[in-house]
Protein backbone atom coordinates (compact mmCIF):
# COMPACT_ATOMS: atom_id res chain seq x y z
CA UNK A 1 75.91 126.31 38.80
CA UNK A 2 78.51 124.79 36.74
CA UNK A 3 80.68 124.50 33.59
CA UNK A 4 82.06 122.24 31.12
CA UNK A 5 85.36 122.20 28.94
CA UNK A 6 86.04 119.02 26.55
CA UNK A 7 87.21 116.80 29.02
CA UNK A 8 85.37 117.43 32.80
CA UNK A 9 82.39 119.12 34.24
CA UNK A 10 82.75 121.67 37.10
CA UNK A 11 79.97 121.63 39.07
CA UNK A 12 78.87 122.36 42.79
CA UNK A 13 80.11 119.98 45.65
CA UNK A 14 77.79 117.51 46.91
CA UNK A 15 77.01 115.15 49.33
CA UNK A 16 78.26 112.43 47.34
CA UNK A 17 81.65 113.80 47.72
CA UNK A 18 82.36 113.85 51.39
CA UNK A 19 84.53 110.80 51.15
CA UNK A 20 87.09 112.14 48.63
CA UNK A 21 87.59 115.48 49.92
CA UNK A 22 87.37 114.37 53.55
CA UNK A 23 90.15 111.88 52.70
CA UNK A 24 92.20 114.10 50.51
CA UNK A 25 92.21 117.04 53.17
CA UNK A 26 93.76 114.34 55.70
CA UNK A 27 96.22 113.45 53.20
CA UNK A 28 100.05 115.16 54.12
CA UNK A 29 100.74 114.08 50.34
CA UNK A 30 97.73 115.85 48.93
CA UNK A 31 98.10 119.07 51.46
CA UNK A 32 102.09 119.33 51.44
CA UNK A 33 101.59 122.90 49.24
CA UNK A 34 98.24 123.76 50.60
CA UNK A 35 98.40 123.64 54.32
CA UNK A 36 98.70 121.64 57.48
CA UNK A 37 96.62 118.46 57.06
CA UNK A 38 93.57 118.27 58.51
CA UNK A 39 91.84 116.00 61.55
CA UNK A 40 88.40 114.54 60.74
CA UNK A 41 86.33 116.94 62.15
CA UNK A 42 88.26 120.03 60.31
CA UNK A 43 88.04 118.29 57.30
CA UNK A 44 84.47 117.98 57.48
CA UNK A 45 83.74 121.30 58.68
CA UNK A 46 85.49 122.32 55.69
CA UNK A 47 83.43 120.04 53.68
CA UNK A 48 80.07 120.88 55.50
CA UNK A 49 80.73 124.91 54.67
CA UNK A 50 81.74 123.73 50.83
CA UNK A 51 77.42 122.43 51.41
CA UNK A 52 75.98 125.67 52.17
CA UNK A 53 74.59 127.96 49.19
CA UNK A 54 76.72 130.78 48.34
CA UNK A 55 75.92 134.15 48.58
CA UNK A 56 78.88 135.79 47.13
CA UNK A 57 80.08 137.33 50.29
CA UNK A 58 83.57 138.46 50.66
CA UNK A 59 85.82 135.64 51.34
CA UNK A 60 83.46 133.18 50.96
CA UNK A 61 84.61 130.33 49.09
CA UNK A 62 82.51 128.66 46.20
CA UNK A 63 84.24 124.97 45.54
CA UNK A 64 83.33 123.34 42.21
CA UNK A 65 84.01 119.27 41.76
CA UNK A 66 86.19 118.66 39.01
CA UNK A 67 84.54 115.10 37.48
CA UNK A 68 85.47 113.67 34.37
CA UNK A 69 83.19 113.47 31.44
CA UNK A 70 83.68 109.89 30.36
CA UNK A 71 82.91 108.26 33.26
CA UNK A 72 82.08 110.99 36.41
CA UNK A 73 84.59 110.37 38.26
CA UNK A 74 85.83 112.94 40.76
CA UNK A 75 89.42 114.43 39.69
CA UNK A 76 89.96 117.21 41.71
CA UNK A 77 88.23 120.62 43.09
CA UNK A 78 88.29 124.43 42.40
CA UNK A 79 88.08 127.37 44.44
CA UNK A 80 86.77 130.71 43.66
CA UNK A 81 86.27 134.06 46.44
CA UNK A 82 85.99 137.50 46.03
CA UNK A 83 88.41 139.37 47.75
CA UNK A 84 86.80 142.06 48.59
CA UNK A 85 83.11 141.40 46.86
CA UNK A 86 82.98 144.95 45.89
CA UNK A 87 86.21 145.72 43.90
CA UNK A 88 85.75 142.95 41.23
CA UNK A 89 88.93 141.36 42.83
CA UNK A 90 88.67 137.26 43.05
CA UNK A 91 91.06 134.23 44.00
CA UNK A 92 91.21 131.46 42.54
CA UNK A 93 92.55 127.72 43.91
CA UNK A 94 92.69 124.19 42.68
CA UNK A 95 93.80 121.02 43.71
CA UNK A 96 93.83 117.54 41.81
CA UNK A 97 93.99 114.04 42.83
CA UNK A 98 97.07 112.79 42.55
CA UNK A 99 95.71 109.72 40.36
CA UNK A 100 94.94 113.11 38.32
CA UNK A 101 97.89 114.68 37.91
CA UNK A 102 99.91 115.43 35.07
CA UNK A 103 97.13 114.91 32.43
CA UNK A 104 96.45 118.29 31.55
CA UNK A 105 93.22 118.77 33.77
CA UNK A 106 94.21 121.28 36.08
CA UNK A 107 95.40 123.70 33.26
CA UNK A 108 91.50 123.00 32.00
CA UNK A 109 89.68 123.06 34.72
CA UNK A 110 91.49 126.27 35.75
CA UNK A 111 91.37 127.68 32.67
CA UNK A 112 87.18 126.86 32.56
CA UNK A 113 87.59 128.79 36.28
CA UNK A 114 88.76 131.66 34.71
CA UNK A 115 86.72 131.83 31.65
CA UNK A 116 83.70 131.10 33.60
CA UNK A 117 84.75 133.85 36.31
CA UNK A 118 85.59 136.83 33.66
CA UNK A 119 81.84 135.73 31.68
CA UNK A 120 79.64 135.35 34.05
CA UNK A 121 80.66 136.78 37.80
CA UNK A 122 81.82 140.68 38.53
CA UNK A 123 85.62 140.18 38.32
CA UNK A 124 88.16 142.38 36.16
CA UNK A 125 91.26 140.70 38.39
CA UNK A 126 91.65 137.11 39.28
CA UNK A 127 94.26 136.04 41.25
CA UNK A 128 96.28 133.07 42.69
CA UNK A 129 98.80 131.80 45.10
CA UNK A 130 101.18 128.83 45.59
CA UNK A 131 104.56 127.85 47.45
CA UNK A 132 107.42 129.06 46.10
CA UNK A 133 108.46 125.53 45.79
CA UNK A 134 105.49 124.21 44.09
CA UNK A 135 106.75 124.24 40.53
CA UNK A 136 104.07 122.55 38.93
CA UNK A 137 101.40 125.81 40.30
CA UNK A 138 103.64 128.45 39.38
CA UNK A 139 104.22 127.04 35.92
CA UNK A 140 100.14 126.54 35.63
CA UNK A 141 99.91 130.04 36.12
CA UNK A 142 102.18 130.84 33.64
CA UNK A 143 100.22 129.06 31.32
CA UNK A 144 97.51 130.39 31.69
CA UNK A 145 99.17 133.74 31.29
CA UNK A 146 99.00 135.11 34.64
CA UNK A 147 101.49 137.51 35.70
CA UNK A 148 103.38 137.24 39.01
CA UNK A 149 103.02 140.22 40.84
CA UNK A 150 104.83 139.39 44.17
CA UNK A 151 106.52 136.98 46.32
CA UNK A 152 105.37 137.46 49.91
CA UNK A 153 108.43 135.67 52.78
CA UNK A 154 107.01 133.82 55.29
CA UNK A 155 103.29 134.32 54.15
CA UNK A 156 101.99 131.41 55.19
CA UNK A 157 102.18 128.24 57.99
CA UNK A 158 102.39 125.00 56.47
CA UNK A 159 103.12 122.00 59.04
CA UNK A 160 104.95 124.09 61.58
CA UNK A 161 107.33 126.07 59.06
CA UNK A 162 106.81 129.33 57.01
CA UNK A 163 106.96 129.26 53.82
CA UNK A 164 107.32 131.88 51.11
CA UNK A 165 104.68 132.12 48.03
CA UNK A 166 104.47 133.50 44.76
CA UNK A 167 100.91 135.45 43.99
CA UNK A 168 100.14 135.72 40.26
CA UNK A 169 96.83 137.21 38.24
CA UNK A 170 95.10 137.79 34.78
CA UNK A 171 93.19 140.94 34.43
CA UNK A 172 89.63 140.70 32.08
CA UNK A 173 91.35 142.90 29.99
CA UNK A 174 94.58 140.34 29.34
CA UNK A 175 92.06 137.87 28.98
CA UNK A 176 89.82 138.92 26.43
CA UNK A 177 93.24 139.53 24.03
């Protein structure tokens, strides 16, 4: 499984990529919006679950590679879960390197997510989440016209503080307009 916009392929962790996303998970840079860093072995328990095929379960997360085309290199990664399986509902995450950043390849990766998503998976809603003070998320969702629908206080633990976050979707229908 995988997809492609102009500029990066999307495709299925592997092996291969252990290093990277061990190392960027133990990054407090990298996980400052996301959550707590992680130890070694979390990180690769993370990574080790990211291996195993995906059955489309509730909650269970699929996690693309972002690589660019010119020269494979790995950017970044994607997230997609239903949430619940059965009413079409999905999440959405992403993440990129911060040698990535500010190049335009999260809005197209993300944007491939959600094309890719509304095509080819059961989903009508897609939705996403980020720290009221990550600017640079928020304004990626507007982009990609999703709509905040709430900000939820204290909704999540990030390195021993609460923080409040902004939650934001597209429906299929304000997609296909």
């Amino acid at each position: 499984m995988q997809f492609e916009t102009s500029r990066l392929i999307m495709r299925l962790v592997i092996a291969e990529d252990e290093s990277a996303s061990l190392s960027h998970w133990q990054d407090p840079d990298w996980t400052k919006y996301i959550c707590t860093p992680l130890n070694q072995d979390q990180a690769l328990g993370r990574f080790k679950k990211t291996l195993k095929p995906w059955i489309k379960g509730s909650n269970e997360r699929l996690v693309f590679s972002i690589t660019l085309k010119s020269n494979n290199t790995l950017a970044g990664e994607l997230m997609f879960r239903y949430i619940p399986e059965l009413s079409g509902i999905a999440e959405i995450g992403y993440g990129l390197y911060q040698n990535y950043q500010g190049q335009g390849y999260a809005f197209e990766a993300t944007q491939g997510l959600i094309k890719y998503a509304f095509e080819h998976l059961a989903v009508h809603k897609i939705s996403a989440g980020c720290g009221i003070n990550n600017i640079a998320s928020y304004k990626l969702m507007e982009k990609l016209n999703m709509k905040r629908e709430a900000c939820l206080r204290q909704h999540k633990k990030i390195n021993d503080a609460l923080h409040d976050f902004y939650f934001y979707s597209i429906l299929k229908s304000e997609y296909q307009k």
